[in-house]
C-alpha atoms as a PDB file:
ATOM      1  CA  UNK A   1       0.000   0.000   0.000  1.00  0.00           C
ATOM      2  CA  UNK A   2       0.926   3.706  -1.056  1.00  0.00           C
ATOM      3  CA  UNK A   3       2.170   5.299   2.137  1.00  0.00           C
ATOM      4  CA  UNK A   4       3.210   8.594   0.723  1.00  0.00           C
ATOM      5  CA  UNK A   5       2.098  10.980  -1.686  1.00  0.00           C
ATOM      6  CA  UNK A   6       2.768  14.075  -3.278  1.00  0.00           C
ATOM      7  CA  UNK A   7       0.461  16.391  -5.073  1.00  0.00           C
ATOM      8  CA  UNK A   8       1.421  18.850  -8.224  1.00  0.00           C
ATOM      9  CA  UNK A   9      -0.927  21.862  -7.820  1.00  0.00           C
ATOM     10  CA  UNK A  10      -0.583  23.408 -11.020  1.00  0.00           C
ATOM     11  CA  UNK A  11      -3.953  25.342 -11.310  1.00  0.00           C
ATOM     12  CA  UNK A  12      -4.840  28.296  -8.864  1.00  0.00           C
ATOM     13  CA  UNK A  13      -8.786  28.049  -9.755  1.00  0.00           C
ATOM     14  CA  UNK A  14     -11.205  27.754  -6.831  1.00  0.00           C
ATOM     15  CA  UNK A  15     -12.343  24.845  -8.071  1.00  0.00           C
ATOM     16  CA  UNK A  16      -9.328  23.130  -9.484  1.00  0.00           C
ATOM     17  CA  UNK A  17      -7.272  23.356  -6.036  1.00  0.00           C
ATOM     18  CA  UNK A  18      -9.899  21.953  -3.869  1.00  0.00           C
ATOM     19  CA  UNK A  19      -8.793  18.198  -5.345  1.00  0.00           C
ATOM     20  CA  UNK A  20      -5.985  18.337  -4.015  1.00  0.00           C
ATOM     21  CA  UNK A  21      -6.313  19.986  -0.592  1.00  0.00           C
ATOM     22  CA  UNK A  22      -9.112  16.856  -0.101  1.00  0.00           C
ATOM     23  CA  UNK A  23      -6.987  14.045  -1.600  1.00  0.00           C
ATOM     24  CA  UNK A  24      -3.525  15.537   1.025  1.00  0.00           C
ATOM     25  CA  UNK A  25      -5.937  15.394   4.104  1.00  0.00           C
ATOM     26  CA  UNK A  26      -7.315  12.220   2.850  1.00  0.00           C
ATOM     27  CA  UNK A  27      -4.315  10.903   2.837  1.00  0.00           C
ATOM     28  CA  UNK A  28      -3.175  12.711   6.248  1.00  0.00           C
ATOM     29  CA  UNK A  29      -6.544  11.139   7.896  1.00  0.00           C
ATOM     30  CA  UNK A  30      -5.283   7.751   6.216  1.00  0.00           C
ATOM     31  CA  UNK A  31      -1.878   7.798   7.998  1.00  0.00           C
ATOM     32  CA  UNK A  32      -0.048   8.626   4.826  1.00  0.00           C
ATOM     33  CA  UNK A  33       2.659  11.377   4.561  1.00  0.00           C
ATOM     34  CA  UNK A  34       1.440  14.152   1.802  1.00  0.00           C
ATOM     35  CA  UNK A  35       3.322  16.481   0.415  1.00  0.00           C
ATOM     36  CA  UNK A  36       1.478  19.288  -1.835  1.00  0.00           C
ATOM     37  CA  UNK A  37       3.672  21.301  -4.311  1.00  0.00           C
ATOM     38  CA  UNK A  38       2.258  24.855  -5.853  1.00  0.00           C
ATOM     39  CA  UNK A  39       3.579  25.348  -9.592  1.00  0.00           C
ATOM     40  CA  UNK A  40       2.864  27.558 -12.299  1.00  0.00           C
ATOM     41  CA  UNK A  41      -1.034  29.045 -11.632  1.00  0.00           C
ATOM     42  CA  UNK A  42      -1.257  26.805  -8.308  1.00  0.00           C
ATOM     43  CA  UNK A  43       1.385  29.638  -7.040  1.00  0.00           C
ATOM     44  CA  UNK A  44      -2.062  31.846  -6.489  1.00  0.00           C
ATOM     45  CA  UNK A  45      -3.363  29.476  -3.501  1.00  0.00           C
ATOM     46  CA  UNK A  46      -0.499  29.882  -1.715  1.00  0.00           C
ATOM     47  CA  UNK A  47      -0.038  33.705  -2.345  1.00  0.00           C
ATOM     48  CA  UNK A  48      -0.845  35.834   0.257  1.00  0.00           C
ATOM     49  CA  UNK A  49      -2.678  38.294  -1.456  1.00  0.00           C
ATOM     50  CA  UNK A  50      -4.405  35.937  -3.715  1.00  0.00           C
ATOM     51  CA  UNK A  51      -5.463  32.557  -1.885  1.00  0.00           C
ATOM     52  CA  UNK A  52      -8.699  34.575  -0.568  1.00  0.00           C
ATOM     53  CA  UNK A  53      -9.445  36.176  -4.189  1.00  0.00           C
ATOM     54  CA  UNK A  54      -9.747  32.524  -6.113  1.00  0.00           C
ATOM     55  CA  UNK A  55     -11.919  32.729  -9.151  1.00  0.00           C
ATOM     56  CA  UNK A  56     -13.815  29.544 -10.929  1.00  0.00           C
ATOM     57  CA  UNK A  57     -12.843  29.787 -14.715  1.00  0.00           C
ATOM     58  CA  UNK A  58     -15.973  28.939 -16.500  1.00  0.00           C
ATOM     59  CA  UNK A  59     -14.942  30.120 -19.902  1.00  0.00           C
ATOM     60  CA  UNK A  60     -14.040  26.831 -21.915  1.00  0.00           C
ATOM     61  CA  UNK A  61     -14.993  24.668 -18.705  1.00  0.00           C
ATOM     62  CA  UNK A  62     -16.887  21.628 -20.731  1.00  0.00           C
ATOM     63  CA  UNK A  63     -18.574  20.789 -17.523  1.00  0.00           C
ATOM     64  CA  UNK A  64     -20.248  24.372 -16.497  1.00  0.00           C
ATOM     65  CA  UNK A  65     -23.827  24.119 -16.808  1.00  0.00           C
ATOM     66  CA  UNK A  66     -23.647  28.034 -17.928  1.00  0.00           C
ATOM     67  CA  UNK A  67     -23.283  28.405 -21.743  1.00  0.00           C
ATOM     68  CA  UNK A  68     -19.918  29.599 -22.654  1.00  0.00           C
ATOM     69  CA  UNK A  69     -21.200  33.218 -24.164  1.00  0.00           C
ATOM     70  CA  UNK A  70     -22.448  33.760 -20.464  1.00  0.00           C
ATOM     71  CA  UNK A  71     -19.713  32.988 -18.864  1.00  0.00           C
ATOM     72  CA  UNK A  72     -17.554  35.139 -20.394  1.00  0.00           C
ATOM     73  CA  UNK A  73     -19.135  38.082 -19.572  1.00  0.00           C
ATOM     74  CA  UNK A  74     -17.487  40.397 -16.608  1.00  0.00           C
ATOM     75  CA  UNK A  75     -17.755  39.371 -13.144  1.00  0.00           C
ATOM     76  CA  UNK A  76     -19.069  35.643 -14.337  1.00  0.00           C
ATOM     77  CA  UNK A  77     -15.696  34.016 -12.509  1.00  0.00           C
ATOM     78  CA  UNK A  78     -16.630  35.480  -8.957  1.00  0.00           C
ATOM     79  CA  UNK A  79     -20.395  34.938  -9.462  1.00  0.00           C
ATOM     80  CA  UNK A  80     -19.647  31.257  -9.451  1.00  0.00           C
ATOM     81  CA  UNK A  81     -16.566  31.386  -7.133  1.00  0.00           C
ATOM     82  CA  UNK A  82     -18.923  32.922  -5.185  1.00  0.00           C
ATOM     83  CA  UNK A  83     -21.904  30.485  -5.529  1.00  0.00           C
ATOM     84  CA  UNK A  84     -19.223  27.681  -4.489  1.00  0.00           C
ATOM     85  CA  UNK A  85     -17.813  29.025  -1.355  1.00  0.00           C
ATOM     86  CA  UNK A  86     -21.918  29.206  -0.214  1.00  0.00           C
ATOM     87  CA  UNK A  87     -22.352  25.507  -1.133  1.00  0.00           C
ATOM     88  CA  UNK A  88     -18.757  24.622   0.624  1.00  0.00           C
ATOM     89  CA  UNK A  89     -19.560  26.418   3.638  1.00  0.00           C
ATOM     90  CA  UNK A  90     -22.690  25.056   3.702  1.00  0.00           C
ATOM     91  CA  UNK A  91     -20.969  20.944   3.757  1.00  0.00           C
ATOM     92  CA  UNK A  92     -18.135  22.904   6.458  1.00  0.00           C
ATOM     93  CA  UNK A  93     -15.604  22.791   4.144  1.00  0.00           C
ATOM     94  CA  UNK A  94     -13.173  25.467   5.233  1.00  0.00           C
ATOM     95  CA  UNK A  95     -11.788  28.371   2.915  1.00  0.00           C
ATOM     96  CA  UNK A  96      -8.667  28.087   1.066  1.00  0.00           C
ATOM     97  CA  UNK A  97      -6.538  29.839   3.337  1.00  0.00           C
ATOM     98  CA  UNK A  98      -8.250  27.674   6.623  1.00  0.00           C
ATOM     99  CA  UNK A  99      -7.913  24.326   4.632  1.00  0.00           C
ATOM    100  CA  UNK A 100      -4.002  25.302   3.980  1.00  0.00           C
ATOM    101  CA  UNK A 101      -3.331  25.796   7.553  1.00  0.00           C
ATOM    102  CA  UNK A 102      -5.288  22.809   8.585  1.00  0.00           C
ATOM    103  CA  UNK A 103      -3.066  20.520   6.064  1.00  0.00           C
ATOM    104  CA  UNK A 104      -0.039  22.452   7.488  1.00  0.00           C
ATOM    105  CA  UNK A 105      -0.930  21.168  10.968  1.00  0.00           C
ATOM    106  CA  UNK A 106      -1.901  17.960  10.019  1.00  0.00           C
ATOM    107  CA  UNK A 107       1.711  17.276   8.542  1.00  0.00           C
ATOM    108  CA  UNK A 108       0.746  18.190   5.453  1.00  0.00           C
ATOM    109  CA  UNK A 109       4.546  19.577   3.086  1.00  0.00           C
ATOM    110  CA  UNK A 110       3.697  22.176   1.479  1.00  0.00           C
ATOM    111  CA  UNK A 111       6.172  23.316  -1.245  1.00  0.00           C
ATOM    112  CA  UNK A 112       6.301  26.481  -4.179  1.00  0.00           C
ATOM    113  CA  UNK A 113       8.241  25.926  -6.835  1.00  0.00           C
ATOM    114  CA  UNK A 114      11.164  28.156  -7.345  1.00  0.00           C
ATOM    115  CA  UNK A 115      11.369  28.310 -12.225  1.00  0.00           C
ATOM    116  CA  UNK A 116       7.130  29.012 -11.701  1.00  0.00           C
ATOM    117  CA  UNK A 117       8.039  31.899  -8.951  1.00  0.00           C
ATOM    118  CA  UNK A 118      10.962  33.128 -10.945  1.00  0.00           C
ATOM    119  CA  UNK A 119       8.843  33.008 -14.038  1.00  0.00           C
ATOM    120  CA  UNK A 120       5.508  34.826 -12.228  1.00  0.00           C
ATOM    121  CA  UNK A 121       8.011  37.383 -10.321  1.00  0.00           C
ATOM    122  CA  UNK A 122       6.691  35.954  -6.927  1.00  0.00           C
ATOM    123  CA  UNK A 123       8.796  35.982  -3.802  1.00  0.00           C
ATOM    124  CA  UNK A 124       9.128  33.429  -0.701  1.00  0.00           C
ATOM    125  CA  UNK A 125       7.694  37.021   1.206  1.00  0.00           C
ATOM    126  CA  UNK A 126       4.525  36.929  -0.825  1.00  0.00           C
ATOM    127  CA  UNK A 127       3.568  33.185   0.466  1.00  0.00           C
ATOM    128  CA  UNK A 128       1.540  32.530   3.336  1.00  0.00           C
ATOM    129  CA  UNK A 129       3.554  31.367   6.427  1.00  0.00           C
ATOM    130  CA  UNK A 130       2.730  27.367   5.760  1.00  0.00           C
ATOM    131  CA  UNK A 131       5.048  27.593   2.979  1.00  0.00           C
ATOM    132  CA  UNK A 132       7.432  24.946   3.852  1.00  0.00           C
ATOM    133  CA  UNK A 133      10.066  26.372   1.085  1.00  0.00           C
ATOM    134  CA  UNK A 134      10.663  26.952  -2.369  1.00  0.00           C
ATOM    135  CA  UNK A 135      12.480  24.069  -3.869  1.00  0.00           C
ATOM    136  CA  UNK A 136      13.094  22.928  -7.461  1.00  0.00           C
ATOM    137  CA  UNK A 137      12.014  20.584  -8.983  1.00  0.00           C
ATOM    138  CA  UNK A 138      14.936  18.383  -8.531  1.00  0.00           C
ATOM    139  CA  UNK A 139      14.582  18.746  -4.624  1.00  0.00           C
ATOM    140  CA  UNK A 140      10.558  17.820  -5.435  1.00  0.00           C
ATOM    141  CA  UNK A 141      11.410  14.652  -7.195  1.00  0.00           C
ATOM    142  CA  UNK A 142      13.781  13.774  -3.808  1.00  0.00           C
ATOM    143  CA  UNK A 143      10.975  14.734  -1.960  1.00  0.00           C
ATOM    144  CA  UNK A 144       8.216  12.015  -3.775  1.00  0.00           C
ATOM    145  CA  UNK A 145      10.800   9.855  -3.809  1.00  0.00           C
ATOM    146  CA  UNK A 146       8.981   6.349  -2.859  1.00  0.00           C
ATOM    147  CA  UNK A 147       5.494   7.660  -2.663  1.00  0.00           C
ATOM    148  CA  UNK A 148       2.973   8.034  -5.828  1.00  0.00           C
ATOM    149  CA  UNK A 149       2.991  11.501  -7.646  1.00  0.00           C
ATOM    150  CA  UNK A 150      -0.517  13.134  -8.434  1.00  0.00           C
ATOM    151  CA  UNK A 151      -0.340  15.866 -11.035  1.00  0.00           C
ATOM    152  CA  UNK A 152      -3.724  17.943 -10.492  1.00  0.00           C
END
């Protein structure tokens, strides 16, 4: 049996990070070591200024029940991120910036990739405190090492 496992957050949409943040404490609540590692747009949920600001992307989202030439229109993205923080708080499921901090004390790793912060201009100053560090992707590979590798 898998008894570690590391997550590739790529995507920094309200609804594409939530995934992961329920598969890491699933696996925390399972006994398993997680490890969840913020690249490229996942870098938003574990900015500071941004990880409270999430959007859903409904343009070109095959699933959304809202036709594409409606969801395009201005303020569409928060409508719905807003419509799914209601229905999350309504099952308890914390915010983005609670559910970090409760992986972070569960055991949950939490790692930013340093090319995607180079790239996006971000600094280790603009992540929230759970930030473990910013490693490469070398060091993330050492870090999986053993476990099974999700890439969300």
């Amino acid at each position: 049996m898998t008894q570690k496992i590391a997550i590739i957050v790529s995507k920094g949409g309200l609804d594409e990070i939530y995934p992961s943040f329920i598969l890491a404490n699933g696996a925390r609540q399972s006994g398993m070591d997680a490890t969840l590692f913020f690249t490229f747009y996942g870098l938003d949920a574990i900015t500071d200024a941004k990880v409270d600001k999430l959007h859903v992307n409904m343009t070109g989202n095959a699933s959304s029940p809202i036709p594409t030439v409606i969801a395009g229109l201005p303020g569409m993205e928060r409508v719905a991120a807003g419509m799914m923080q209601k229905q999350m708080k309504g099952l308890d499921i914390p915010g983005p910036r609670e559910f970090l901090e409760i992986l972070h004390d569960s055991g949950v790793k939490i790692y930013a990739c340093l090319l995607a912060m180079d790239m996006f201009g971000v600094e280790k100053s603009d992540l929230i405190d759970q930030v473990e560090a910013v490693i490469t992707v070398g060091d993330f590979y050492d870090v999986a090492a053993g476990g099974q590798v999700l890439f969300t």
